[in-house]
C-alpha atoms as a PDB file:
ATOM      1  CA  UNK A   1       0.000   0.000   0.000  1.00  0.00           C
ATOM      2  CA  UNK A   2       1.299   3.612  -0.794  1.00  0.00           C
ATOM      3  CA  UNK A   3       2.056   6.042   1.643  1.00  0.00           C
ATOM      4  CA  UNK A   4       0.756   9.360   1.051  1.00  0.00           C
ATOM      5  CA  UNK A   5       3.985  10.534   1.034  1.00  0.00           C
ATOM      6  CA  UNK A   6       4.931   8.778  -1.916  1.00  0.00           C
ATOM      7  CA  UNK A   7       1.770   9.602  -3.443  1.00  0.00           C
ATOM      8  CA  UNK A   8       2.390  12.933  -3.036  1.00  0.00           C
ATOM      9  CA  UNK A   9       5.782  12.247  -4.425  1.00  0.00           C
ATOM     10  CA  UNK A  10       4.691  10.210  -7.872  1.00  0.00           C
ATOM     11  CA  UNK A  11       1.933  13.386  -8.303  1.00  0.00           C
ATOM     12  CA  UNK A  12       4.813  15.705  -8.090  1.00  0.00           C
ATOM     13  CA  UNK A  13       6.837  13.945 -10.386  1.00  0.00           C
ATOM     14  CA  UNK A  14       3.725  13.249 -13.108  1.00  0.00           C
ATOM     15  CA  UNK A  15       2.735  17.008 -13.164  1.00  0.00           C
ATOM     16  CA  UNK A  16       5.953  18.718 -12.827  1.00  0.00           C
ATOM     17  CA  UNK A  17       5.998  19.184 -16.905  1.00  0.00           C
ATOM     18  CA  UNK A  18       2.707  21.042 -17.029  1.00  0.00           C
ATOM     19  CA  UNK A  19       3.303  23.198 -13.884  1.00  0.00           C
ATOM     20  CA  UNK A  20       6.577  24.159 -15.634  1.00  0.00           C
ATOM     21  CA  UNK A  21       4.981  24.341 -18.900  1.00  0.00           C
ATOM     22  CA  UNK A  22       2.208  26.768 -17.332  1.00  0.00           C
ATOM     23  CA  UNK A  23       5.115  28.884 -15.192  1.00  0.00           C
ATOM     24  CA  UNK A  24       4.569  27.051 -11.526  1.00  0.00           C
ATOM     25  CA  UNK A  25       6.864  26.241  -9.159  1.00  0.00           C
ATOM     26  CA  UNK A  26       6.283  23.904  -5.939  1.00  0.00           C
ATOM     27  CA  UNK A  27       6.519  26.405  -3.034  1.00  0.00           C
ATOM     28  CA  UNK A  28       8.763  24.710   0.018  1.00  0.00           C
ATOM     29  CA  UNK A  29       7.591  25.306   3.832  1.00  0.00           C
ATOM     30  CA  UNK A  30      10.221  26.993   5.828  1.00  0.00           C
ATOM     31  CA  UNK A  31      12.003  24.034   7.152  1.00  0.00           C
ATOM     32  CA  UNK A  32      11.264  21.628   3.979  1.00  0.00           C
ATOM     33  CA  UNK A  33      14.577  20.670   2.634  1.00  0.00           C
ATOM     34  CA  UNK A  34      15.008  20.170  -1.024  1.00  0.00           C
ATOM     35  CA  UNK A  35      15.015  16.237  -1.452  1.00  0.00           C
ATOM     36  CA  UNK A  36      12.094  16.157   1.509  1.00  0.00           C
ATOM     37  CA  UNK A  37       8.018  15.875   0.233  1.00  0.00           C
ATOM     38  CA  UNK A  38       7.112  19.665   0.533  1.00  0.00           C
ATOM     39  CA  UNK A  39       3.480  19.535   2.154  1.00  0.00           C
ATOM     40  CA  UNK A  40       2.023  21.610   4.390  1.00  0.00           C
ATOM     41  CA  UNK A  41       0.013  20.221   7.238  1.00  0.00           C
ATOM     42  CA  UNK A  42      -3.420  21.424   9.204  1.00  0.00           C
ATOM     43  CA  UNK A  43      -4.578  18.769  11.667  1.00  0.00           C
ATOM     44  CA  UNK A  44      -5.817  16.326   9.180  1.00  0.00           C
ATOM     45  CA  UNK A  45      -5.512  18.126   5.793  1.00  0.00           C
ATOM     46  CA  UNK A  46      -2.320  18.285   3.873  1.00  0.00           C
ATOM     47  CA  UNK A  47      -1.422  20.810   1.373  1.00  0.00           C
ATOM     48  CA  UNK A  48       1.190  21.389  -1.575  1.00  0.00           C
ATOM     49  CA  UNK A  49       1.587  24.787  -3.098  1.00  0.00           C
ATOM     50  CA  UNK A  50       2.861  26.073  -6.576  1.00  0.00           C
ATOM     51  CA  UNK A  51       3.186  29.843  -7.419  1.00  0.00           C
ATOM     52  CA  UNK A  52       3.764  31.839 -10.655  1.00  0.00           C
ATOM     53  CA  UNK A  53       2.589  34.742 -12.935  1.00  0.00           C
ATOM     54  CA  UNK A  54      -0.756  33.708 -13.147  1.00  0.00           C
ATOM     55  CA  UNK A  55      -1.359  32.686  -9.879  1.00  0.00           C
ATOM     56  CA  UNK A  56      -1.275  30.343  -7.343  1.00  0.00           C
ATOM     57  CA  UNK A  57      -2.061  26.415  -7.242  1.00  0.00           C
ATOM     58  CA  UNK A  58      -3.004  24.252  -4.148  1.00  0.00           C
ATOM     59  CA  UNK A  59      -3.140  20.475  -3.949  1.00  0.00           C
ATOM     60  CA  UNK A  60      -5.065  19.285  -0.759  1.00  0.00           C
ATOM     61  CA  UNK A  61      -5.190  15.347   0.725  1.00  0.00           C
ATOM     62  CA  UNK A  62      -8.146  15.448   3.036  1.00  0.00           C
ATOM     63  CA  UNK A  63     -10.200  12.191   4.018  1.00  0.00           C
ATOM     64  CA  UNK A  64     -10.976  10.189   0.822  1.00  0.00           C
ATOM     65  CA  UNK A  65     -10.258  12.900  -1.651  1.00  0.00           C
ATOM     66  CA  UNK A  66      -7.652  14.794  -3.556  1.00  0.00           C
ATOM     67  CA  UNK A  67      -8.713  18.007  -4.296  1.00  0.00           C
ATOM     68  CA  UNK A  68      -7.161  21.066  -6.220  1.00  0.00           C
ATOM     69  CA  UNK A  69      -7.631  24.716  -6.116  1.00  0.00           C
ATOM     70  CA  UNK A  70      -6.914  27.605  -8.484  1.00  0.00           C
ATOM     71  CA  UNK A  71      -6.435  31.263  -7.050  1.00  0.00           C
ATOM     72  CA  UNK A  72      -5.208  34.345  -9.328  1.00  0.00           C
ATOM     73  CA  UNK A  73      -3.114  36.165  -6.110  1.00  0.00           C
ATOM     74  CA  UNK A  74       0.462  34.847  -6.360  1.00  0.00           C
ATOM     75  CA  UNK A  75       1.512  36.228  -3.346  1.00  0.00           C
ATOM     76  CA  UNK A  76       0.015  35.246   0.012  1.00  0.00           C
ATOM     77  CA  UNK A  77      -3.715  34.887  -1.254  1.00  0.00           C
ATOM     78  CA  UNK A  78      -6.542  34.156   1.188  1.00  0.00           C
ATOM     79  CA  UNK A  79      -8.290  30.888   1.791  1.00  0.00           C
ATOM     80  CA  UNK A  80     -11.392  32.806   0.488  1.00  0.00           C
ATOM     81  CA  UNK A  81      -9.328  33.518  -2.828  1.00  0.00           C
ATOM     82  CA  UNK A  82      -8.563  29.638  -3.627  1.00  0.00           C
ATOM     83  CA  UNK A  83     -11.362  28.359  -5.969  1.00  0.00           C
ATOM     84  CA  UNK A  84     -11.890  24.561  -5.951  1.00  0.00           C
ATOM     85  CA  UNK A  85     -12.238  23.001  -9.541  1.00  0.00           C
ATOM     86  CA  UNK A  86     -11.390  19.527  -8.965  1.00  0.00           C
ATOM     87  CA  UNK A  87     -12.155  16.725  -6.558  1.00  0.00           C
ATOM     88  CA  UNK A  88     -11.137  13.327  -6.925  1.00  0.00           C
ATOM     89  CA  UNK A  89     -11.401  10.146  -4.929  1.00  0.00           C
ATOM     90  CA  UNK A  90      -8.194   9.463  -3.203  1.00  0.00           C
ATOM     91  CA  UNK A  91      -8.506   6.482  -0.345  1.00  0.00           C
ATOM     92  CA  UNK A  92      -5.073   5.184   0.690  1.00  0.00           C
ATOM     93  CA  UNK A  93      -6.776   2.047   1.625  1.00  0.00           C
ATOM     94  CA  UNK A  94      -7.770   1.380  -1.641  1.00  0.00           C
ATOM     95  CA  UNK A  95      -4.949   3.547  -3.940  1.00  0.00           C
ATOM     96  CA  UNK A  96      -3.510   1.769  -6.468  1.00  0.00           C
ATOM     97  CA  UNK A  97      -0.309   3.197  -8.661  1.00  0.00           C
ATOM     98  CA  UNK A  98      -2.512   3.411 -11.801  1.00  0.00           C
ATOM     99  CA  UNK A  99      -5.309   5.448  -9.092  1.00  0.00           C
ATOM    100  CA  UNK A 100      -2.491   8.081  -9.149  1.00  0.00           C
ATOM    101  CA  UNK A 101      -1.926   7.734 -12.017  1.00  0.00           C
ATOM    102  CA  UNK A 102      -5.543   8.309 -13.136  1.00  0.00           C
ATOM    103  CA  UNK A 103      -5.453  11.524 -10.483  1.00  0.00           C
ATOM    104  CA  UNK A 104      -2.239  13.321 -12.066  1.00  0.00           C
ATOM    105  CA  UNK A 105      -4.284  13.308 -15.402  1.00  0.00           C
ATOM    106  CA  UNK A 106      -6.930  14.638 -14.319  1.00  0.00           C
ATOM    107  CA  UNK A 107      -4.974  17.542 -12.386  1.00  0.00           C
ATOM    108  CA  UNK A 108      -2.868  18.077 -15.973  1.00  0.00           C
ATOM    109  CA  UNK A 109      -5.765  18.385 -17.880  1.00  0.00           C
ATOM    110  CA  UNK A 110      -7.075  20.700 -15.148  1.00  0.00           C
ATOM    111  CA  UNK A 111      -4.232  22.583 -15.218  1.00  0.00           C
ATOM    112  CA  UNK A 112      -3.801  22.933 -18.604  1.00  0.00           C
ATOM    113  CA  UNK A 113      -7.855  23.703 -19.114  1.00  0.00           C
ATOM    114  CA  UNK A 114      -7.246  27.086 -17.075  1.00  0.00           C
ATOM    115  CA  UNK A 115      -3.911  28.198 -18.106  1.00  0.00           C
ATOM    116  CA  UNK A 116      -3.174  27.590 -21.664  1.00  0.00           C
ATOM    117  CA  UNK A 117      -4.653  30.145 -24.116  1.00  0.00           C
ATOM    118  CA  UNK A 118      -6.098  28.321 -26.322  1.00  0.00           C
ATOM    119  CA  UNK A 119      -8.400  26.480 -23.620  1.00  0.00           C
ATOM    120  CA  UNK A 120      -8.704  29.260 -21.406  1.00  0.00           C
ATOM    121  CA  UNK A 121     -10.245  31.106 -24.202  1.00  0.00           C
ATOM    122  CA  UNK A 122     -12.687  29.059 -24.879  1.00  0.00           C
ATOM    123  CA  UNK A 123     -13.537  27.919 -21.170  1.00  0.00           C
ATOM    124  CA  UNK A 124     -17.007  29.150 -19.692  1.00  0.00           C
ATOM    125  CA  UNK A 125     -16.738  30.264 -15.788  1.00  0.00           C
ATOM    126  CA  UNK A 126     -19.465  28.679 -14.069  1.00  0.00           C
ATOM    127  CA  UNK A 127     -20.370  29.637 -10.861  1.00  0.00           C
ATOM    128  CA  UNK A 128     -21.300  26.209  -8.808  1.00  0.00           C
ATOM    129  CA  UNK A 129     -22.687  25.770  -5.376  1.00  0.00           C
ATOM    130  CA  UNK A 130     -20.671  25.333  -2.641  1.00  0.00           C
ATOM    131  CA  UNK A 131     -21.370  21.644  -1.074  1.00  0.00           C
ATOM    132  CA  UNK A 132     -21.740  21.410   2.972  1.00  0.00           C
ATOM    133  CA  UNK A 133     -18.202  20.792   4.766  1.00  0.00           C
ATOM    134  CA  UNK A 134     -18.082  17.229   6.847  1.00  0.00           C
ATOM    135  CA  UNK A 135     -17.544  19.366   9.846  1.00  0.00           C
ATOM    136  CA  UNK A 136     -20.429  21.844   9.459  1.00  0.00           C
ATOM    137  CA  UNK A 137     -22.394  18.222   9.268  1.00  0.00           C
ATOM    138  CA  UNK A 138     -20.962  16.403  11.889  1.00  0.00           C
ATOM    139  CA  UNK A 139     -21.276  19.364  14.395  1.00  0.00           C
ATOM    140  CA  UNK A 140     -25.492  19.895  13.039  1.00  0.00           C
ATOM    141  CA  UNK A 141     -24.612  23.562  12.086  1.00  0.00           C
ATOM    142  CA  UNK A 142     -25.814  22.210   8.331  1.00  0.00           C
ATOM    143  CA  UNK A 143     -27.300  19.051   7.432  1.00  0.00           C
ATOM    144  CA  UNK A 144     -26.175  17.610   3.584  1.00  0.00           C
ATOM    145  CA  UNK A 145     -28.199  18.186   0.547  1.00  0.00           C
ATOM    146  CA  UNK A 146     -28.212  16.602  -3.277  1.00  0.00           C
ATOM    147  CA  UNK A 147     -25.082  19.031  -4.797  1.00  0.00           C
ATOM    148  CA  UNK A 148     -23.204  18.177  -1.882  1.00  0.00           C
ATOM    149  CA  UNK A 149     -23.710  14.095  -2.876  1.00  0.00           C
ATOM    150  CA  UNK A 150     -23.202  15.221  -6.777  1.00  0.00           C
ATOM    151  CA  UNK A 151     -20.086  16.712  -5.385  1.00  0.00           C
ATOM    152  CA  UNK A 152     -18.822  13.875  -3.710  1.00  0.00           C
ATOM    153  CA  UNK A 153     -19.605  11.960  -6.559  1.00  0.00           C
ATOM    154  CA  UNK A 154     -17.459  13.589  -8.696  1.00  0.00           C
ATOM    155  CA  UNK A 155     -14.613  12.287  -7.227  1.00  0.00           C
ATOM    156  CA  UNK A 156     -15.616   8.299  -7.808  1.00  0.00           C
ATOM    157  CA  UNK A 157     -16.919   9.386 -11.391  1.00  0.00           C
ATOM    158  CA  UNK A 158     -14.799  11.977 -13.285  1.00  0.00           C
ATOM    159  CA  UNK A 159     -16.908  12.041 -16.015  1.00  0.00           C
ATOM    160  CA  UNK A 160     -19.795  13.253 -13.966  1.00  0.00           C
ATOM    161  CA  UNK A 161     -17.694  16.668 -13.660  1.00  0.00           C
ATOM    162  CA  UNK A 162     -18.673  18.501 -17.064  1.00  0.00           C
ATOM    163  CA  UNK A 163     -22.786  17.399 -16.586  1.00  0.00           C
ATOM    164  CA  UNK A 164     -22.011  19.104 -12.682  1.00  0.00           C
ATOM    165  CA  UNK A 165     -20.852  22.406 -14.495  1.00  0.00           C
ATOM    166  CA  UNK A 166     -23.472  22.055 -17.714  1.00  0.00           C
ATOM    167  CA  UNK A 167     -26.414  21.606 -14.971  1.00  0.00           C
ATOM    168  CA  UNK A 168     -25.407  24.872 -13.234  1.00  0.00           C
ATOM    169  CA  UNK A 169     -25.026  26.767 -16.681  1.00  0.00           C
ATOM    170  CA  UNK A 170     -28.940  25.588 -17.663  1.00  0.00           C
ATOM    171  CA  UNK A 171     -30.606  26.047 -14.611  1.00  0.00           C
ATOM    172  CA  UNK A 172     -28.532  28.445 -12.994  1.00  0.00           C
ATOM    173  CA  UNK A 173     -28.534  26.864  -9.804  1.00  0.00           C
ATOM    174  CA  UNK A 174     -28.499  22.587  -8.790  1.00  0.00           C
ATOM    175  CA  UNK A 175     -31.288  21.171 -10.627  1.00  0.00           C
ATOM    176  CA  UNK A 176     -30.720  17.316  -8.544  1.00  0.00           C
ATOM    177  CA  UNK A 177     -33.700  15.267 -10.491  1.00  0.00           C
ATOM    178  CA  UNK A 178     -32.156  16.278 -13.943  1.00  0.00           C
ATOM    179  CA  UNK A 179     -28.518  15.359 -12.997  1.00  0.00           C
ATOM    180  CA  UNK A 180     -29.052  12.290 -11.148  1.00  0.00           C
ATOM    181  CA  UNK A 181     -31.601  10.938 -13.327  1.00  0.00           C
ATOM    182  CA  UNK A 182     -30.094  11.627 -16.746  1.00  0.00           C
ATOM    183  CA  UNK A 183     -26.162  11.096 -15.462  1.00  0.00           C
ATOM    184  CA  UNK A 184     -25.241   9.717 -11.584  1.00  0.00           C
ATOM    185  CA  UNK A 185     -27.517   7.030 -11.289  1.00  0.00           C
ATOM    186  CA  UNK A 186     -26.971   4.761 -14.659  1.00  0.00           C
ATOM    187  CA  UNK A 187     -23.323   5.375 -13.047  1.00  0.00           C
ATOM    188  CA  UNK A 188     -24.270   4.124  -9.676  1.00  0.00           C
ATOM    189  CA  UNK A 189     -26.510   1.153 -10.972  1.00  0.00           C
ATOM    190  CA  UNK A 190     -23.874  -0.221 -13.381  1.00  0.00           C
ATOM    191  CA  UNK A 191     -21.428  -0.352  -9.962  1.00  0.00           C
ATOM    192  CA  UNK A 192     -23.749  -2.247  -7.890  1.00  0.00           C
ATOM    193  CA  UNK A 193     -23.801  -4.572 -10.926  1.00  0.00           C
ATOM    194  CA  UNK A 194     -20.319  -4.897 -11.587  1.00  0.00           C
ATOM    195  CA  UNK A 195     -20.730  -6.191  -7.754  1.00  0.00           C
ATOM    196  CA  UNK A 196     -16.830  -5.517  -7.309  1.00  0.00           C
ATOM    197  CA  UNK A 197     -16.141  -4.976  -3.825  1.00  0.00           C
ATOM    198  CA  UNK A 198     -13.671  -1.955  -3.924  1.00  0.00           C
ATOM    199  CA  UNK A 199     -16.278  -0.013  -6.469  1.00  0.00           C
ATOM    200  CA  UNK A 200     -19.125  -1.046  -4.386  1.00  0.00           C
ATOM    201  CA  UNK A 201     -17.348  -0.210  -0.946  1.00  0.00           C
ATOM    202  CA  UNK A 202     -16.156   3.430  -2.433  1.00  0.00           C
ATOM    203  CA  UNK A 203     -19.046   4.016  -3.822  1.00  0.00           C
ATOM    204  CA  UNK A 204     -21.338   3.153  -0.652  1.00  0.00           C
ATOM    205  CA  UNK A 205     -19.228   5.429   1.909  1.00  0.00           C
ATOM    206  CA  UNK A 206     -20.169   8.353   0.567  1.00  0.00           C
ATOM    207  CA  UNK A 207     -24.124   7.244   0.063  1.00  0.00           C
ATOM    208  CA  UNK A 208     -23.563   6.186   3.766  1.00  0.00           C
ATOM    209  CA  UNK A 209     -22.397   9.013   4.889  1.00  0.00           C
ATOM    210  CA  UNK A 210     -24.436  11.607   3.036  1.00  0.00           C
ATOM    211  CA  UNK A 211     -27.403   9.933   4.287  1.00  0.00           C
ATOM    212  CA  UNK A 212     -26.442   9.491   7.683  1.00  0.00           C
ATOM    213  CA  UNK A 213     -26.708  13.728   7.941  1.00  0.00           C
ATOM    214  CA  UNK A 214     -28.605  14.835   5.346  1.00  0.00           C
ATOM    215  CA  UNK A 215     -32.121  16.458   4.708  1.00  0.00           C
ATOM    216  CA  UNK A 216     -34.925  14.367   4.533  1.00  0.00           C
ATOM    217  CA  UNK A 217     -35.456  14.905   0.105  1.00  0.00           C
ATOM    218  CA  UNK A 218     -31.852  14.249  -0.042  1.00  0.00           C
ATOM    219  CA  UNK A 219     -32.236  10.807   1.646  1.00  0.00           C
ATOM    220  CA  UNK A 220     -35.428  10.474  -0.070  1.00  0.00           C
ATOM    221  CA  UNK A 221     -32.855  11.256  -3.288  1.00  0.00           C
ATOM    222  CA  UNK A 222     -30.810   8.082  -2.474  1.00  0.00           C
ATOM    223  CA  UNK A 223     -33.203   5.838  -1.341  1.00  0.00           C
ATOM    224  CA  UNK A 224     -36.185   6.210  -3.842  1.00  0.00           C
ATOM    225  CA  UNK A 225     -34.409   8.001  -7.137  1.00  0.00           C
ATOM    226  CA  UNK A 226     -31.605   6.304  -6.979  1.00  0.00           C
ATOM    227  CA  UNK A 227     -31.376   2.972  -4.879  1.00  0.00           C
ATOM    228  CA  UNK A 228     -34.922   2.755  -6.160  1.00  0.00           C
ATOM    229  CA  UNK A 229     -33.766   2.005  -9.702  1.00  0.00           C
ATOM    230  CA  UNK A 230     -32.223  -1.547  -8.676  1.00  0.00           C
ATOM    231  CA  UNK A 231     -35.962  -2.617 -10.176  1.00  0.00           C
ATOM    232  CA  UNK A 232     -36.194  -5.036  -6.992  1.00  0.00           C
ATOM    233  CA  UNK A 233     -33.707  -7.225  -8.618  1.00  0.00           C
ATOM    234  CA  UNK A 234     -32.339  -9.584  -5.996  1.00  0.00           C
ATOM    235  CA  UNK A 235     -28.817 -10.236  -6.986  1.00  0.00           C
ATOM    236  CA  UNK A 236     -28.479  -6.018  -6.505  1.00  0.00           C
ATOM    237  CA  UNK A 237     -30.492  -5.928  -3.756  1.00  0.00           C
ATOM    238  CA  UNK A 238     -28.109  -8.461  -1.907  1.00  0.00           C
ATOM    239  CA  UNK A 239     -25.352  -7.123  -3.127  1.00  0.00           C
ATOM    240  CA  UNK A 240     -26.172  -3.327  -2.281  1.00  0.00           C
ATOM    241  CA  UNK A 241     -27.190  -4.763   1.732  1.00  0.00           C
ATOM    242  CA  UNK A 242     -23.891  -5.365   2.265  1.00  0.00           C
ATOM    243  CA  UNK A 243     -22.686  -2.189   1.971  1.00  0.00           C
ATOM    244  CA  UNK A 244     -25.616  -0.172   2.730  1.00  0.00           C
ATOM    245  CA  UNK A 245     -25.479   1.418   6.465  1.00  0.00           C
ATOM    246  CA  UNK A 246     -28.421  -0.374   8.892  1.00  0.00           C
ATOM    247  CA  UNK A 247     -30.873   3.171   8.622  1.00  0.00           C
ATOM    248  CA  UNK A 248     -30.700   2.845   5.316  1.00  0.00           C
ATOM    249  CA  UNK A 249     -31.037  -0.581   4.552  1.00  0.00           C
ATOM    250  CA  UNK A 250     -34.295  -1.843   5.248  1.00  0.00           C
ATOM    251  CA  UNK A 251     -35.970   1.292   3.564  1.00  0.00           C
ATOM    252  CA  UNK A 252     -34.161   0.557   0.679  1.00  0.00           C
ATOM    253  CA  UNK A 253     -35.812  -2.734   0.069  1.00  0.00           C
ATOM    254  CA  UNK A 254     -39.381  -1.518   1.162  1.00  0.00           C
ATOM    255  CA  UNK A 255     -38.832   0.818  -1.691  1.00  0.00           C
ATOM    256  CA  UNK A 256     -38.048  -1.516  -4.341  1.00  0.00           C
ATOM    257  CA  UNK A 257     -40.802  -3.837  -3.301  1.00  0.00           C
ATOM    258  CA  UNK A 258     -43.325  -0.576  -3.379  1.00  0.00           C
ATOM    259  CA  UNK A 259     -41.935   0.696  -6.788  1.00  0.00           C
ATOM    260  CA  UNK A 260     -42.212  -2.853  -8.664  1.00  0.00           C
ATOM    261  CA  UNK A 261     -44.526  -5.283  -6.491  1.00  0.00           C
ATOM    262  CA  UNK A 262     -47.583  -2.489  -6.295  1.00  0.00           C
ATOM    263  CA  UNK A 263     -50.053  -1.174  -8.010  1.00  0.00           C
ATOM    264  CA  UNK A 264     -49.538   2.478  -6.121  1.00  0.00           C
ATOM    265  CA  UNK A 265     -45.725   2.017  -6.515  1.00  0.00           C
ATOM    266  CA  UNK A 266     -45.748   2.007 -10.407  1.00  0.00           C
ATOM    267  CA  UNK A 267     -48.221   4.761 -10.117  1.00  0.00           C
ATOM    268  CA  UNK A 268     -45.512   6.246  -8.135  1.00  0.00           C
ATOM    269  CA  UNK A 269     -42.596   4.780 -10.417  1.00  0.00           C
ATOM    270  CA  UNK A 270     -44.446   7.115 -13.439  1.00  0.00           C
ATOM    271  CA  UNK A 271     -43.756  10.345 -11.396  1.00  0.00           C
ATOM    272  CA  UNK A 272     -40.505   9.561 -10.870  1.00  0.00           C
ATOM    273  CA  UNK A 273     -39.652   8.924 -14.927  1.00  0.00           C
ATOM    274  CA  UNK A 274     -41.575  11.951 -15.419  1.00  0.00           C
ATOM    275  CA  UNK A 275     -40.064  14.615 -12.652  1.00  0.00           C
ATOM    276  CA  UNK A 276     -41.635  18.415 -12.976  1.00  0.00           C
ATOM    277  CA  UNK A 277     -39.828  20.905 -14.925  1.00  0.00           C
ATOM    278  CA  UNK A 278     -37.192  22.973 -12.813  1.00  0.00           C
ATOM    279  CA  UNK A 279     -38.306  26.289 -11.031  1.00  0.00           C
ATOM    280  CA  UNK A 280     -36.205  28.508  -9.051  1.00  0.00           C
ATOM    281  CA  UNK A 281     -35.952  27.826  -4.860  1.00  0.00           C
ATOM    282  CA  UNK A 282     -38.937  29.048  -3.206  1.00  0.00           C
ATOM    283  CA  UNK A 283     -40.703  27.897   0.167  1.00  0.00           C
ATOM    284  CA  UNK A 284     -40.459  23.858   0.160  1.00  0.00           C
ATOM    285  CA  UNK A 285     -43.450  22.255  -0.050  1.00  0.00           C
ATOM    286  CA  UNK A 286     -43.115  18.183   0.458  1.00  0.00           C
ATOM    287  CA  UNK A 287     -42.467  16.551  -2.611  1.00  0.00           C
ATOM    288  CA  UNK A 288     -43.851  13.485  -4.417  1.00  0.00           C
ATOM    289  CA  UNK A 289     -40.635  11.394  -3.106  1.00  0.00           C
ATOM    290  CA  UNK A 290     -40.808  13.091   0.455  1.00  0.00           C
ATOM    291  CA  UNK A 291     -44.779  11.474   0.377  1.00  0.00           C
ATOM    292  CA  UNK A 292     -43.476   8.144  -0.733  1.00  0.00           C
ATOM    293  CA  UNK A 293     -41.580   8.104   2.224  1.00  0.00           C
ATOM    294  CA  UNK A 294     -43.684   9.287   4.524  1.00  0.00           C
ATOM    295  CA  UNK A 295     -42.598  12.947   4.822  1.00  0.00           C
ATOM    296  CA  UNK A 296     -40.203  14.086   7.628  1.00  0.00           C
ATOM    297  CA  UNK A 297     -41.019  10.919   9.606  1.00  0.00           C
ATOM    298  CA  UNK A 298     -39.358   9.156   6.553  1.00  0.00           C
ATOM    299  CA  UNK A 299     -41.958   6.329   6.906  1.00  0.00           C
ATOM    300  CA  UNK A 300     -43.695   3.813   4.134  1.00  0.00           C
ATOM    301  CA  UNK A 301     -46.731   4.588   3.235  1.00  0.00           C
ATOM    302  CA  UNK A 302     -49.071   1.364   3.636  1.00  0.00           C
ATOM    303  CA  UNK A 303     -48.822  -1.964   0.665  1.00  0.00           C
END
């Protein structure tokens, strides 16, 4: 298994042409000497720095994800003035050489998406929703919602990252039923059918954990939209139980046997293939998932 310091080491190595190519050079902590790894540490995050003309470039290791900021001060910018624009699964438990591997492409193409002329030109800014911190959850200042899951998704599924930005640009804001219907979930399904365990067990953290703290729609999201679409099959259903947290479980199979073994659940299953068109935020009113599950007692309604 890698350490992250040698991680860190093999991503240094693998992106050192294009920070070069771009003008970037790693920054070294006072202290760092030149043939040591030069991160930065906060309690549990840990940073690497580039600078150059056109800015500034962070690399953070935080829980299960690599992430990567852009910010246009070179010289001593803010927190507030690093802007996230990629976020990728990064588990040492389950990291791989070809994972990093995998990760330093995506942060060149990143890289070279914002600072080379030719892409920078034609690159659209969109402005994206900020998703709800782990802390903010785990202390109950904030409870998770559906861009925060898309977010974390991004990082198993890279190629969920350009519909993320294109469902902002529509709608203007997070439009969940559009995103998860037409993009995450086909994802999701075909991983609980490849029934590999290191897909499956990635993969079912974050569901876990999103709906372990999140708002009642957004574990109404998981269950109904998108655990719902197993179609009751039983090798998925099995499959899914043993990775599916214990709150979560048992609703998830009530669900598929509503949806496909009921006369109201197809009913219900005809709503769902047909969501309404998006509208701007106003006061929430409960929604048809919310009533499938009960409302805020999250509760079946009778078979």
């Amino acid at each position: 298994m890698l350490t992250l310091e040698n991680a860190i080491q093999q991503i240094l190595r693998d992106t050192k042409t294009v920070m070069e190519d771009n003008g970037f050079a790693v920054v070294r902590p006072e202290g760092i000497g030149a043939t040591d790894c030069p991160v930065s540490r906060v309690e549990d995050h840990t940073y690497v720095d580039f600078t150059g003309d056109k800015g500034r470039i962070r690399m953070e290791f935080f829980g299960n994800q690599a992430l990567l900021y852009f910010a246009d001060a070179a010289e001593e910018p803010s927190e507030e003035d690093f802007q996230k624009v990629s976020t990728n699964f990064f588990d040492l438990e389950d990291l791989e050489e070809r994972d990093v591997k995998s990760l330093c492409n995506e942060f060149n193409e990143t890289i070279q998406n914002r600072f080379s002329k030719k892409a920078a030109a034609k690159t659209k800014k969109v402005k994206t929703q900020a998703p709800v911190s782990r802390s903010a959850a785990r202390n109950g200042s904030q409870s998770y919602d559906s861009n925060t899951l898309a977010n974390r998704l991004l990082a198993l599924y890279p190629e969920l990252k350009e519909p993320y930005r294109d469902n902002f640009e529509k709608y203007g804001d997070f439009f969940a039923e559009d995103f998860f219907e037409e993009h995450a979930t086909p994802l999701i399904i075909k991983t609980i059918k490849s029934r590999n365990g290191k897909e499956c067990n990635k993969l079912f953290r974050i569901l876990n954990d999103i709906y372990e703290s999140a708002l009642n729609d957004t574990q109404s999201l998981i269950v109904v939209s998108i655990l719902g679409k197993m179609e009751n099959d039983p090798e998925m259903i099995e499959t899914a139980k043993e990775y599916m947290c214990d709150d979560m479980s048992q609703l998830v199979v009530l669900v598929n046997k509503y949806l496909y073994g009921s006369s109201s659940g197809k009913k219900a299953l005809e709503k769902l293939k047909n969501p309404p068109p998006f509208k701007p935020k106003k006061e929430k009113k409960p929604s048809a998932l919310s009533q499938m599950m009960g409302g805020a007692d999250g509760m079946m309604p009778p078979m």
